[in-house]
N, C-alpha and C. Protein backbone atom coordinates (compact mmCIF):
# COMPACT_ATOMS: atom_id res chain seq x y z
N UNK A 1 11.40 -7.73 -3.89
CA UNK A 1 11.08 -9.09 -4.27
C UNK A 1 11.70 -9.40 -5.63
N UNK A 2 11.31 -8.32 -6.48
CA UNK A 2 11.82 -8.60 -7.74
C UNK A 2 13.84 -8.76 -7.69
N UNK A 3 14.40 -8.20 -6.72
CA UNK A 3 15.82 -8.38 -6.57
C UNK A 3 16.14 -9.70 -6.00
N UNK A 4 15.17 -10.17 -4.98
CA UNK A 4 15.47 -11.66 -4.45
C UNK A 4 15.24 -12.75 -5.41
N UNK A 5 14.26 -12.46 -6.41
CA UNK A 5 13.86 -13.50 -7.10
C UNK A 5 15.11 -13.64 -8.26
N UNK A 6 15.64 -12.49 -8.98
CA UNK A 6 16.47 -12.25 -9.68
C UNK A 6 17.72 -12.95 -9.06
N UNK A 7 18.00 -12.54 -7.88
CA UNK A 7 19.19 -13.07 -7.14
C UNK A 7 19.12 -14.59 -6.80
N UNK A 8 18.42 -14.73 -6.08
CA UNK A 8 17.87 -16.68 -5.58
C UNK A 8 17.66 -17.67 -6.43
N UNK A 9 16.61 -17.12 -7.38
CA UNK A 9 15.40 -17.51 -7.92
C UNK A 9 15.15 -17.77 -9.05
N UNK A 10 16.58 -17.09 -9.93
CA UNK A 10 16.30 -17.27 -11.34
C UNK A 10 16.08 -18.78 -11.88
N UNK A 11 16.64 -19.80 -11.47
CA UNK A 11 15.39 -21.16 -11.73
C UNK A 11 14.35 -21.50 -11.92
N UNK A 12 13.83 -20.14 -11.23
CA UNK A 12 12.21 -20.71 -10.76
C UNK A 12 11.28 -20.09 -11.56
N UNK A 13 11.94 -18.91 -12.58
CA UNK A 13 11.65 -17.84 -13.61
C UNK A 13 10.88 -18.67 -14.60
N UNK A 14 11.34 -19.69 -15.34
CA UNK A 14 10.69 -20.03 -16.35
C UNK A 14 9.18 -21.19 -15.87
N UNK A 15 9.24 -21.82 -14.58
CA UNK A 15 8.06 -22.05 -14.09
C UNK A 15 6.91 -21.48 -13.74
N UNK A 16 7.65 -20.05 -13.34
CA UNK A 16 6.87 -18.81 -13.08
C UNK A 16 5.73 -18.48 -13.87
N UNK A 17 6.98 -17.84 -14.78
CA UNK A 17 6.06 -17.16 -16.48
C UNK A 17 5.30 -18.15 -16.61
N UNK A 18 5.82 -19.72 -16.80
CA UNK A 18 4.45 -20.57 -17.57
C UNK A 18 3.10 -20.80 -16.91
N UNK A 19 3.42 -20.96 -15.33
CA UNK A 19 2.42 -20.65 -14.27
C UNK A 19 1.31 -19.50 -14.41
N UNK A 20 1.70 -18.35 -14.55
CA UNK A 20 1.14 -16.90 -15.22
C UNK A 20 0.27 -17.22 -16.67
N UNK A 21 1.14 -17.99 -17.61
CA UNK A 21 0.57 -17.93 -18.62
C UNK A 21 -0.67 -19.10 -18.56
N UNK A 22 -0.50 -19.91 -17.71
CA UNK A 22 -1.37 -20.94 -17.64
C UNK A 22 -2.92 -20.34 -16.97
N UNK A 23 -2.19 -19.57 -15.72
CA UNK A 23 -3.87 -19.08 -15.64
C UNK A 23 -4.66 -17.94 -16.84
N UNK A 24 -3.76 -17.05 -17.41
CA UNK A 24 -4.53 -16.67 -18.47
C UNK A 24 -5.19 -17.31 -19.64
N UNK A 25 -4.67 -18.49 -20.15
CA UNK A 25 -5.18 -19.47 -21.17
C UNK A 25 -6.19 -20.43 -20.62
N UNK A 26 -6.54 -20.30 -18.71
CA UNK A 26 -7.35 -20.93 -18.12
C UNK A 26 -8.37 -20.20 -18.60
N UNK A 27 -8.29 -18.65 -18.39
CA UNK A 27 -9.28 -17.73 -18.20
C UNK A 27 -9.97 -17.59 -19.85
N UNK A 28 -9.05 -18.00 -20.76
CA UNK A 28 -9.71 -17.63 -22.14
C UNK A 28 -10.38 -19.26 -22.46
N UNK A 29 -9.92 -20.41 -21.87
CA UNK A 29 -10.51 -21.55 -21.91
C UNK A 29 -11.66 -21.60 -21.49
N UNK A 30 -12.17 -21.32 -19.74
CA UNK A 30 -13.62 -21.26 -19.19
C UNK A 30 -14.67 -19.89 -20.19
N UNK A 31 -13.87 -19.02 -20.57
CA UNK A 31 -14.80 -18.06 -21.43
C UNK A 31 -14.95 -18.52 -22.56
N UNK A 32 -14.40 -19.81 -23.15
CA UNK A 32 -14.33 -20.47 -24.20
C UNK A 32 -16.08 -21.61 -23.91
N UNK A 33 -15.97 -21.58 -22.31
CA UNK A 33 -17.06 -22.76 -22.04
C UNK A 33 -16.27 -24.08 -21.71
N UNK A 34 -15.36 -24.08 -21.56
CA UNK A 34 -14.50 -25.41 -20.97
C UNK A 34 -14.73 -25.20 -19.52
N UNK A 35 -15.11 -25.95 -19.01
CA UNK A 35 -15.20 -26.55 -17.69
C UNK A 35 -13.65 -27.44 -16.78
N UNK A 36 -12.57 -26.56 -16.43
CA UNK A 36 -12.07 -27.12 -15.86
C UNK A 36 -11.88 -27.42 -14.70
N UNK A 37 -12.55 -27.21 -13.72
CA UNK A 37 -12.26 -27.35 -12.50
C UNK A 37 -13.40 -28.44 -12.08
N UNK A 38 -13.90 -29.18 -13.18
CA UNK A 38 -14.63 -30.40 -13.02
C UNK A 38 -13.83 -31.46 -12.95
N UNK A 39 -12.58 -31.48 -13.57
CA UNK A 39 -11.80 -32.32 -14.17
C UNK A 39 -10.29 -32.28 -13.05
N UNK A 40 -10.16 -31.14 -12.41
CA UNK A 40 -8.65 -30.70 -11.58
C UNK A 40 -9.59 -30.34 -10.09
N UNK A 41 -10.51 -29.75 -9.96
CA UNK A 41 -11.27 -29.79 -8.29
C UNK A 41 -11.07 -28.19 -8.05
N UNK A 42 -10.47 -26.94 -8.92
CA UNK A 42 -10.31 -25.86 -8.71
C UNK A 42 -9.29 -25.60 -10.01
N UNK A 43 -9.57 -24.18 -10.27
CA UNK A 43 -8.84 -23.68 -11.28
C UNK A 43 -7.50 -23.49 -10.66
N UNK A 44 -7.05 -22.93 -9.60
CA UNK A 44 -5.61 -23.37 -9.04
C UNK A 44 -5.40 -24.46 -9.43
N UNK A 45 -5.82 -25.58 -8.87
CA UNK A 45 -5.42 -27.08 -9.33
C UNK A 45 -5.51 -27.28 -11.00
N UNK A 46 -5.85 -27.07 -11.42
CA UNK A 46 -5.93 -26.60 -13.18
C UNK A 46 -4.43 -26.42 -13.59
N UNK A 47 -4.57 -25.32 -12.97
CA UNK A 47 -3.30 -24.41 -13.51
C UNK A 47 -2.08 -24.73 -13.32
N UNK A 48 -1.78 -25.56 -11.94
CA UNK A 48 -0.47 -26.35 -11.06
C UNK A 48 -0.71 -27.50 -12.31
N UNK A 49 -1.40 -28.11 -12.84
CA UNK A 49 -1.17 -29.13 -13.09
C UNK A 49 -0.86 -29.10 -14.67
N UNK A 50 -1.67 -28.10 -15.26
CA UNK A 50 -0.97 -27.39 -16.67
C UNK A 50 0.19 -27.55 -17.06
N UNK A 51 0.96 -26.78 -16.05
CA UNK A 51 1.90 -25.87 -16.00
C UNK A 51 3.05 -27.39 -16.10
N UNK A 52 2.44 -28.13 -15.01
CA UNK A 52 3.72 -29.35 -14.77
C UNK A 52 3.65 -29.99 -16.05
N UNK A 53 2.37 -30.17 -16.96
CA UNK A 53 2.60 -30.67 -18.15
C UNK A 53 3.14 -30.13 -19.21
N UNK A 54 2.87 -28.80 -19.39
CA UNK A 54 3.99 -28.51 -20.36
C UNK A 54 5.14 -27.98 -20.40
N UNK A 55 5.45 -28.12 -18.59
CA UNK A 55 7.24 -28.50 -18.02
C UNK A 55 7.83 -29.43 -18.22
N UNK A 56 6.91 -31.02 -18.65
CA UNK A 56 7.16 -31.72 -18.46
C UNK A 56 8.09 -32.23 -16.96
N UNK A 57 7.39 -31.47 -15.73
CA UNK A 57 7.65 -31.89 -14.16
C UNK A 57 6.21 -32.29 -13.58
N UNK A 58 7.25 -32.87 -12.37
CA UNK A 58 6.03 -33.37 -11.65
C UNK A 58 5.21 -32.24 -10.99
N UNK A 59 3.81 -32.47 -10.50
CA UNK A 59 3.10 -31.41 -10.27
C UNK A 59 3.36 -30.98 -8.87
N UNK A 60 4.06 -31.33 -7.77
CA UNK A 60 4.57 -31.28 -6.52
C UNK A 60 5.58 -30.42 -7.03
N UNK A 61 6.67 -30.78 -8.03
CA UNK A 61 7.84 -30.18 -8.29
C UNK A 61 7.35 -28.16 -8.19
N UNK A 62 6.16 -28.43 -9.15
CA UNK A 62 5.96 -26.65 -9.21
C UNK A 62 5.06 -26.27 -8.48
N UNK A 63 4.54 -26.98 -7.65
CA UNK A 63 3.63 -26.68 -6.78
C UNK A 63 4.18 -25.60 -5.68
N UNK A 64 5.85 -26.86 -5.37
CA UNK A 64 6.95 -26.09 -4.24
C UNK A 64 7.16 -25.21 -4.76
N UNK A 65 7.64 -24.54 -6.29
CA UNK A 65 8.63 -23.37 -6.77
C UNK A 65 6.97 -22.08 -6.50
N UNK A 66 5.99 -22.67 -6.89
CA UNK A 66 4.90 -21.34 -6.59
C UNK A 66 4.51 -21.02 -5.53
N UNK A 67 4.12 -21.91 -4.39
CA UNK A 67 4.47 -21.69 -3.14
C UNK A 67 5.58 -21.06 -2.46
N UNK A 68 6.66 -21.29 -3.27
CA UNK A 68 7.97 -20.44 -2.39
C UNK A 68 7.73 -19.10 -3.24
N UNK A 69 7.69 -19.23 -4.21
CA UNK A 69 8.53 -17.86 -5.06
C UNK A 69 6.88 -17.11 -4.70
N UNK A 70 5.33 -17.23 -5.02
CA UNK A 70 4.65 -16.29 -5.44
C UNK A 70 3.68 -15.98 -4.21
N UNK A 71 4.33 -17.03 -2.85
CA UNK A 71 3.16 -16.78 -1.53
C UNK A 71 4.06 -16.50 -0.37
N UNK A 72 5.22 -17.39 -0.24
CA UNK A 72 5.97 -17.84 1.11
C UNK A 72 6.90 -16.38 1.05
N UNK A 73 7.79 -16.54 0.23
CA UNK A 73 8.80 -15.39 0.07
C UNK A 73 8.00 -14.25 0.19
N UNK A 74 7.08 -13.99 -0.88
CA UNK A 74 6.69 -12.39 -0.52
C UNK A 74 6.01 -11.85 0.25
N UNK A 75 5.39 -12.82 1.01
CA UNK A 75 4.85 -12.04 2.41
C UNK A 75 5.84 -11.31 3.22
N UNK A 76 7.02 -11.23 3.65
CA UNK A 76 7.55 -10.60 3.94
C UNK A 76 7.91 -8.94 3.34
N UNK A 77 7.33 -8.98 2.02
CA UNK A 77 7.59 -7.56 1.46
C UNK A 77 6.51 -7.03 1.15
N UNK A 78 5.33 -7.96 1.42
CA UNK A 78 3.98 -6.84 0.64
C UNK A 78 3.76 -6.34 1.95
N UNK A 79 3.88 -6.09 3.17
CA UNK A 79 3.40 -4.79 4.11
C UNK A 79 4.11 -3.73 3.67
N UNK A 80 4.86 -3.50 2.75
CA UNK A 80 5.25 -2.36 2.20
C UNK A 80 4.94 -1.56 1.29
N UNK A 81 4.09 -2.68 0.00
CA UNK A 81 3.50 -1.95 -0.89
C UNK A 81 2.28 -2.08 -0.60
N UNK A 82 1.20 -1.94 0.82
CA UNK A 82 0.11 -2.12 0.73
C UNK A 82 -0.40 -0.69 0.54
N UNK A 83 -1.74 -0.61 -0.09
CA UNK A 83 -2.15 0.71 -0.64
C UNK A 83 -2.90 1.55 0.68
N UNK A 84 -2.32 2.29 1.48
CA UNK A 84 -2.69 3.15 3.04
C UNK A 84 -4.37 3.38 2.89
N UNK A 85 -4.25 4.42 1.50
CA UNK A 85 -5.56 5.28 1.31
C UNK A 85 -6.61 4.02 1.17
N UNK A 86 -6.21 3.32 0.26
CA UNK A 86 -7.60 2.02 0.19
C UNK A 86 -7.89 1.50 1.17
N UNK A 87 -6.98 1.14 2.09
CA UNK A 87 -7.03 0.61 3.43
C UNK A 87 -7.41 1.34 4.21
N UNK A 88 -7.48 2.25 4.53
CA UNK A 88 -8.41 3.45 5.55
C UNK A 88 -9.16 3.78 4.96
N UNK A 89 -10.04 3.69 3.49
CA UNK A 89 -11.67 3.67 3.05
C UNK A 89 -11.90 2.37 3.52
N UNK A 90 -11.79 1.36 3.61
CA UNK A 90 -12.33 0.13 4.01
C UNK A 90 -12.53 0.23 5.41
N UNK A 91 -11.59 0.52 6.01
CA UNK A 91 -11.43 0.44 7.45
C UNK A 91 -12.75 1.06 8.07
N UNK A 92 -13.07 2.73 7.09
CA UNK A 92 -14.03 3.92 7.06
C UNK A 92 -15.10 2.76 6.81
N UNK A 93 -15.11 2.26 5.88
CA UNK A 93 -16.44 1.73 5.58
C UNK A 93 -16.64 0.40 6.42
N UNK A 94 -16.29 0.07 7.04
CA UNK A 94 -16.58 -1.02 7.88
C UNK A 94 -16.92 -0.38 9.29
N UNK A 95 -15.81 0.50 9.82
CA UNK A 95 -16.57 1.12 11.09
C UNK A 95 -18.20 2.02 11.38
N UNK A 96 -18.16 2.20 9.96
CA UNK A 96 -19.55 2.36 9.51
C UNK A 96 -21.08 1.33 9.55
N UNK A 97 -20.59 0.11 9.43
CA UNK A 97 -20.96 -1.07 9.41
C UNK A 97 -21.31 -1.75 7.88
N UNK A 98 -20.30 -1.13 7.22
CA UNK A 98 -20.29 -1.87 6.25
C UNK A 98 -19.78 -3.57 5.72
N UNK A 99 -19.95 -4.09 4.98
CA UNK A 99 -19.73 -5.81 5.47
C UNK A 99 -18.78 -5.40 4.14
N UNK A 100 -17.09 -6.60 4.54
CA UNK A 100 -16.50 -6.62 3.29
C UNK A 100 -16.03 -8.05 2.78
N UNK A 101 -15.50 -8.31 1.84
CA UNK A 101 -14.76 -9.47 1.09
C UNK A 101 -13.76 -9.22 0.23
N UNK A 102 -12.35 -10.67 0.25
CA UNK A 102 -11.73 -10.23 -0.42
C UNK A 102 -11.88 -11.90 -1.33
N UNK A 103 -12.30 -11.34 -2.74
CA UNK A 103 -12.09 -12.64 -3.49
C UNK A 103 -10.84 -12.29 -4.51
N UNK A 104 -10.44 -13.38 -4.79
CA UNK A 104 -8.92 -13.76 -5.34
C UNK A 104 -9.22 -15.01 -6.73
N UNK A 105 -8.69 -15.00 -7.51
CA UNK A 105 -8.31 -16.05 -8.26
C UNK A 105 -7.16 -16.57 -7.68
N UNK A 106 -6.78 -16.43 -6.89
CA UNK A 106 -5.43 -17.10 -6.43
C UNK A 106 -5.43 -17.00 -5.02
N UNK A 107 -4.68 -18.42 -4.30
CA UNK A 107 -5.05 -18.57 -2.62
C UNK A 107 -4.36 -17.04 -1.82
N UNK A 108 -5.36 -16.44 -0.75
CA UNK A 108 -5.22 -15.33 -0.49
C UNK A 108 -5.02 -15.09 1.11
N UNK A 109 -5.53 -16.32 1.53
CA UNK A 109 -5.73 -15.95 2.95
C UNK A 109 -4.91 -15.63 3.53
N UNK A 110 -3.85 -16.83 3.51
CA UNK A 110 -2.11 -16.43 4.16
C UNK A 110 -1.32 -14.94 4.04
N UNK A 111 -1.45 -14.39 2.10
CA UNK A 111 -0.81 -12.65 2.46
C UNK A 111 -1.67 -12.34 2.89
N UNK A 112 -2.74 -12.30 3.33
CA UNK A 112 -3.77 -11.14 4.25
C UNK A 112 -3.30 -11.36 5.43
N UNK A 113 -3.42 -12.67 5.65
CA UNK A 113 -2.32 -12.41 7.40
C UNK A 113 -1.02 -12.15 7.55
N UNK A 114 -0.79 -12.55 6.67
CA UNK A 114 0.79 -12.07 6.61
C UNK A 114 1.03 -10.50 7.05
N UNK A 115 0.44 -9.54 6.04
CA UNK A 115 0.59 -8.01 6.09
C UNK A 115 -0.66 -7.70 7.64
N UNK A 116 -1.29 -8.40 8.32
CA UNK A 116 -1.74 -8.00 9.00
C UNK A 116 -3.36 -7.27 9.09
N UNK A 117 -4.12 -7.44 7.50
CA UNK A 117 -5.20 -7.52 7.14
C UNK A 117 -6.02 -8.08 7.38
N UNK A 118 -6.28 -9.53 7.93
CA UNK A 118 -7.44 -10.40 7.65
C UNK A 118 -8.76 -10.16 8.49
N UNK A 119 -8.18 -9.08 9.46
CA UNK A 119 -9.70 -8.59 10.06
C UNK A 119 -10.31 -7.70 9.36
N UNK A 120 -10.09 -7.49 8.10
CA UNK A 120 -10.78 -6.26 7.29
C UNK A 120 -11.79 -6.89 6.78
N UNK A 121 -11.77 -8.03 6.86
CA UNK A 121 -12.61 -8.95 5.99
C UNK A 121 -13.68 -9.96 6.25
N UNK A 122 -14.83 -9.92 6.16
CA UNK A 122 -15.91 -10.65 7.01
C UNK A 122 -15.47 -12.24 6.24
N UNK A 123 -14.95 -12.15 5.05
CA UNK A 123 -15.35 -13.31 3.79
C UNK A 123 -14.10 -13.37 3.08
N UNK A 124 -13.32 -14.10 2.93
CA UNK A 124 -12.78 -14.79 1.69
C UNK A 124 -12.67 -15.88 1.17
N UNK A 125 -13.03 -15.59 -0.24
CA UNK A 125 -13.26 -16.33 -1.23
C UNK A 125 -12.40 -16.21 -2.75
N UNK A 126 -11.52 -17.46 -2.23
CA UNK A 126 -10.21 -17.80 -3.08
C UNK A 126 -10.00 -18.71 -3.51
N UNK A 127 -9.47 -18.80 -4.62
CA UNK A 127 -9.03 -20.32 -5.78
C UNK A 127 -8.26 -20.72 -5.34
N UNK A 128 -8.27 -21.87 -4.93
CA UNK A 128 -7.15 -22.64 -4.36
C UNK A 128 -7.57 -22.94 -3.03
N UNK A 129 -8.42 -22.48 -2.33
CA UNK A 129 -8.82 -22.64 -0.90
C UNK A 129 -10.14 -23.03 -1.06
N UNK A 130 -10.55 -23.93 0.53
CA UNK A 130 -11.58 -24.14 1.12
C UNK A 130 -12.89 -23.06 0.27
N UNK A 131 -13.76 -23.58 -0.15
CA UNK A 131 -14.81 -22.92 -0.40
C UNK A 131 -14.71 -21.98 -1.75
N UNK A 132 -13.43 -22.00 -2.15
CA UNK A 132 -13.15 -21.29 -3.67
C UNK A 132 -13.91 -21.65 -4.65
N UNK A 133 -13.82 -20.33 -5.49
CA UNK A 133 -14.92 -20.44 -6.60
C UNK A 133 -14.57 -21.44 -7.41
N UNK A 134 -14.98 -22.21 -8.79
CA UNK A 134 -14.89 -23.37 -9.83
C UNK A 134 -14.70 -22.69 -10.71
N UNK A 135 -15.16 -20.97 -10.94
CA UNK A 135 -14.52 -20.95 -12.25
C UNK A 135 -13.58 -19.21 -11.83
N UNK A 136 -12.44 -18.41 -12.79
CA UNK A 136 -12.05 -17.58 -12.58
C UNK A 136 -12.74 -16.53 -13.15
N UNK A 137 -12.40 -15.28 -12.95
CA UNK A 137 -12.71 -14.19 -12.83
C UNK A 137 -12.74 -14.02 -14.48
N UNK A 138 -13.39 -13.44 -15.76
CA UNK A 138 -14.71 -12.71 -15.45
C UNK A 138 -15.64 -13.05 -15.06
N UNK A 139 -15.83 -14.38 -14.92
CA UNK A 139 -16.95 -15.53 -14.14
C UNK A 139 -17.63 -14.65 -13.03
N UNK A 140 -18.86 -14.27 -12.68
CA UNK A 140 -19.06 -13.69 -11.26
C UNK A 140 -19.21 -14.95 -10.22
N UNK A 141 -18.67 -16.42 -10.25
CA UNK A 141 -19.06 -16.99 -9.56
C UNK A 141 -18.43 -16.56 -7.77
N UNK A 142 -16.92 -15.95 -8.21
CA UNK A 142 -16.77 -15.47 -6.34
C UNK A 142 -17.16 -14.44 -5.65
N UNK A 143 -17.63 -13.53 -6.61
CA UNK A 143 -18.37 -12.08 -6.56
C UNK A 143 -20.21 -12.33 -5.64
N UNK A 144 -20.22 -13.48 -6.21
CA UNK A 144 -22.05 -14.08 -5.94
C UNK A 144 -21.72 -14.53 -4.79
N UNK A 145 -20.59 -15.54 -4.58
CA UNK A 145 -20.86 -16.36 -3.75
C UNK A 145 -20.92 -15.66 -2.21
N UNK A 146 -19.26 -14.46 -2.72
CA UNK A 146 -18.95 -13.76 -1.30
C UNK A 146 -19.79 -12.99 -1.07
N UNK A 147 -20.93 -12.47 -1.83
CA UNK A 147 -22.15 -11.61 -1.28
C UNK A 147 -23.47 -12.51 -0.81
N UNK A 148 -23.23 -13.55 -1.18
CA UNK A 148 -24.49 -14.75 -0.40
C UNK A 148 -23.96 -14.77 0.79
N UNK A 149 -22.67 -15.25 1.09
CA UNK A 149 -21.91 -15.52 2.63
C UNK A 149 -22.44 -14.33 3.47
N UNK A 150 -21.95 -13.47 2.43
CA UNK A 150 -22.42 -11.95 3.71
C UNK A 150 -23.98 -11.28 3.47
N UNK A 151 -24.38 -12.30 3.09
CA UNK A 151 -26.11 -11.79 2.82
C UNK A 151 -26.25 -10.39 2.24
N UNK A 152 -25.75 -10.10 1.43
CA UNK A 152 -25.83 -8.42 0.68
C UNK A 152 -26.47 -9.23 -0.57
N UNK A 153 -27.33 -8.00 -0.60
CA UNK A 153 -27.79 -8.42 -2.67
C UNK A 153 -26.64 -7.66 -3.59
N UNK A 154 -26.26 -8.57 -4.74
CA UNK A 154 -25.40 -8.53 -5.74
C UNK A 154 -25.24 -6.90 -6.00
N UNK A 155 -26.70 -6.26 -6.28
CA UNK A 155 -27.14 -5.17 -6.77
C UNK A 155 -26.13 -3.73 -5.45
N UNK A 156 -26.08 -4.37 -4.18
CA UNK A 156 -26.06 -3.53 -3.30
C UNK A 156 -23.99 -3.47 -3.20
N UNK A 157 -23.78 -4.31 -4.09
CA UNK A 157 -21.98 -4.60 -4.01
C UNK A 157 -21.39 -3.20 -4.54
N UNK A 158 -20.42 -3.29 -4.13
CA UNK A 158 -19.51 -2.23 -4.97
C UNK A 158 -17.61 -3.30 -4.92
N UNK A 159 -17.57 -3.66 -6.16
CA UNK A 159 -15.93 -4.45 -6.23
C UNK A 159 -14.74 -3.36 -6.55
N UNK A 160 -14.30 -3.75 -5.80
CA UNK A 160 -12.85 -2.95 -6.09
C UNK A 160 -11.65 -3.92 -6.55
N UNK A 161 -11.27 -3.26 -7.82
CA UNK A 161 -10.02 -4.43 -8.69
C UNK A 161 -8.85 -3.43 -9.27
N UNK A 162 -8.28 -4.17 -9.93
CA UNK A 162 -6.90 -3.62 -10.75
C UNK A 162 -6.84 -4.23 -12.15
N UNK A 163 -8.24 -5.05 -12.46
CA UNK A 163 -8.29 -5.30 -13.59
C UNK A 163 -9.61 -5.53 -13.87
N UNK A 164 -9.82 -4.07 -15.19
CA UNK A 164 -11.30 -4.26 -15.54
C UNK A 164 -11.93 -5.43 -16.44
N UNK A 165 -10.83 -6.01 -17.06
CA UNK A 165 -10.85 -6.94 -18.07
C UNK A 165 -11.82 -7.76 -17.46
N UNK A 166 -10.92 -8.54 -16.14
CA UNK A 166 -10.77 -9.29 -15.00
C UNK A 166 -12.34 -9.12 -14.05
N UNK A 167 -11.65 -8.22 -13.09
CA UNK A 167 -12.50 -7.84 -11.75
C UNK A 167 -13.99 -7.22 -12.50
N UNK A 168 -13.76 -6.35 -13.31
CA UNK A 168 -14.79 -5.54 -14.20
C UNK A 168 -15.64 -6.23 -15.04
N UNK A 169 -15.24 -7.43 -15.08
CA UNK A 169 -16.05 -7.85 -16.17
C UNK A 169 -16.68 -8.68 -15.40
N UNK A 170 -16.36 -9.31 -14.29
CA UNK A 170 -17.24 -10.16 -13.12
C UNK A 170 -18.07 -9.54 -12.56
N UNK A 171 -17.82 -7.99 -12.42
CA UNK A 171 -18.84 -7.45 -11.24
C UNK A 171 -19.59 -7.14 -12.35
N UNK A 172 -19.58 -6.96 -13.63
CA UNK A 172 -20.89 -6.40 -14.28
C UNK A 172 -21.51 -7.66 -14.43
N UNK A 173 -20.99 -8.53 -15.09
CA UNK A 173 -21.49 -9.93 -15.52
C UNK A 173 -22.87 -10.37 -13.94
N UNK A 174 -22.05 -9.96 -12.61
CA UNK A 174 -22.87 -10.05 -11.03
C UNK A 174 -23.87 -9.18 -10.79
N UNK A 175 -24.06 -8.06 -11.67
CA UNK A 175 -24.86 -6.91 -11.50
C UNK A 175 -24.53 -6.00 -10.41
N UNK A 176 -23.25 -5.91 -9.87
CA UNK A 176 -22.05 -5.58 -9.10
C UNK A 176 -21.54 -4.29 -9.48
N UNK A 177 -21.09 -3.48 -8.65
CA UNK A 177 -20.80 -1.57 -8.89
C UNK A 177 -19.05 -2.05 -9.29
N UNK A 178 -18.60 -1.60 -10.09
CA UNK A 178 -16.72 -1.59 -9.98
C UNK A 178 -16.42 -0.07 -10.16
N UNK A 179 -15.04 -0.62 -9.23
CA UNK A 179 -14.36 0.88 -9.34
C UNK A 179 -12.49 0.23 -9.62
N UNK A 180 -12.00 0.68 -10.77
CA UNK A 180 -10.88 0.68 -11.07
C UNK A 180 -10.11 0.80 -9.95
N UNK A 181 -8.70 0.40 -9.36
CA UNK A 181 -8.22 1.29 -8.63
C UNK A 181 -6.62 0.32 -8.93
């Protein structure tokens, strides 16, 4: 991906980064107590619309370049880097009858079907989609919500992330088990 984007894509590089940087200055804004997704209808929508302002583009304009470059294009390459071992504990823990979810700060549903995942998952709950949380992650608001959907108590969760800052600081904030990975 990183060779296609380099090769195709380098246009779409500096929308990118500011896109990236926009949801992190989202994330230090709502921990600030700013309420944006009162004002945009979702922190995705926040962030698309950020981003077009201090591109000075229209918000369609980068809507298309993040849609192509950070959802459309790479579904074709993440069945390659998906993680086997995590994916056969889940698999383990569901044939078990364990209930799972995948929440996202960012719309998720499409790469889960894409790579061929989305039956792993009783629940998702993603920014940018139907039923997405209002605020981002350390927020436990998608952590709560996706364990109300699947009727588990908070207490009985265990989250699995790649960022403790992030994922870690939601599931404690939820009273939620984390495990680095």
């Amino acid at each position: 991906m990183a060779a296609e984007l380099a090769i195709f894509g380098w246009s779409a590089l500096p929308t990118l980064r500011r896109f990236r940087h926009e949801h992190e200055r989202l994330r230090e804004d709502e921990q600030a107590g700013v309420a944006l997704a009162v004002e945009y209808g979702s922190p995705f929508a926040a962030q698309l619309a950020r981003t077009a302002s201090a591109l000075k583009r229209p918000v369609g304009d980068v809507e298309r370049v993040v849609q192509e470059w950070m959802f459309d294009r790479p579904c074709k390459w993440m069945e390659r880097f998906v993680r086997q071992g995590l994916i056969a504990e889940i698999r383990d823990f569901r044939a078990r009858g364990g209930k799972t979810a995948l929440v996202s700060d960012y719309p998720a549903s499409r790469k889960i079907e894409a790579i061929g995942l989305r039956s792993l998952f009783d629940v998702v709950v993603a920014n940018g989609e139907d039923e997405g949380p209002k605020r981002l992650k350390p927020d436990p608001e998608g952590y709560l919500r996706a364990a109300a959907r699947l009727k588990v108590e908070p207490a009985r969760c265990l989250i699995i992330g790649d960022r403790d800052d992030a994922d870690g600081g939601a599931a404690r904030a939820g009273n939620m088990a984390f495990r680095l990975v």
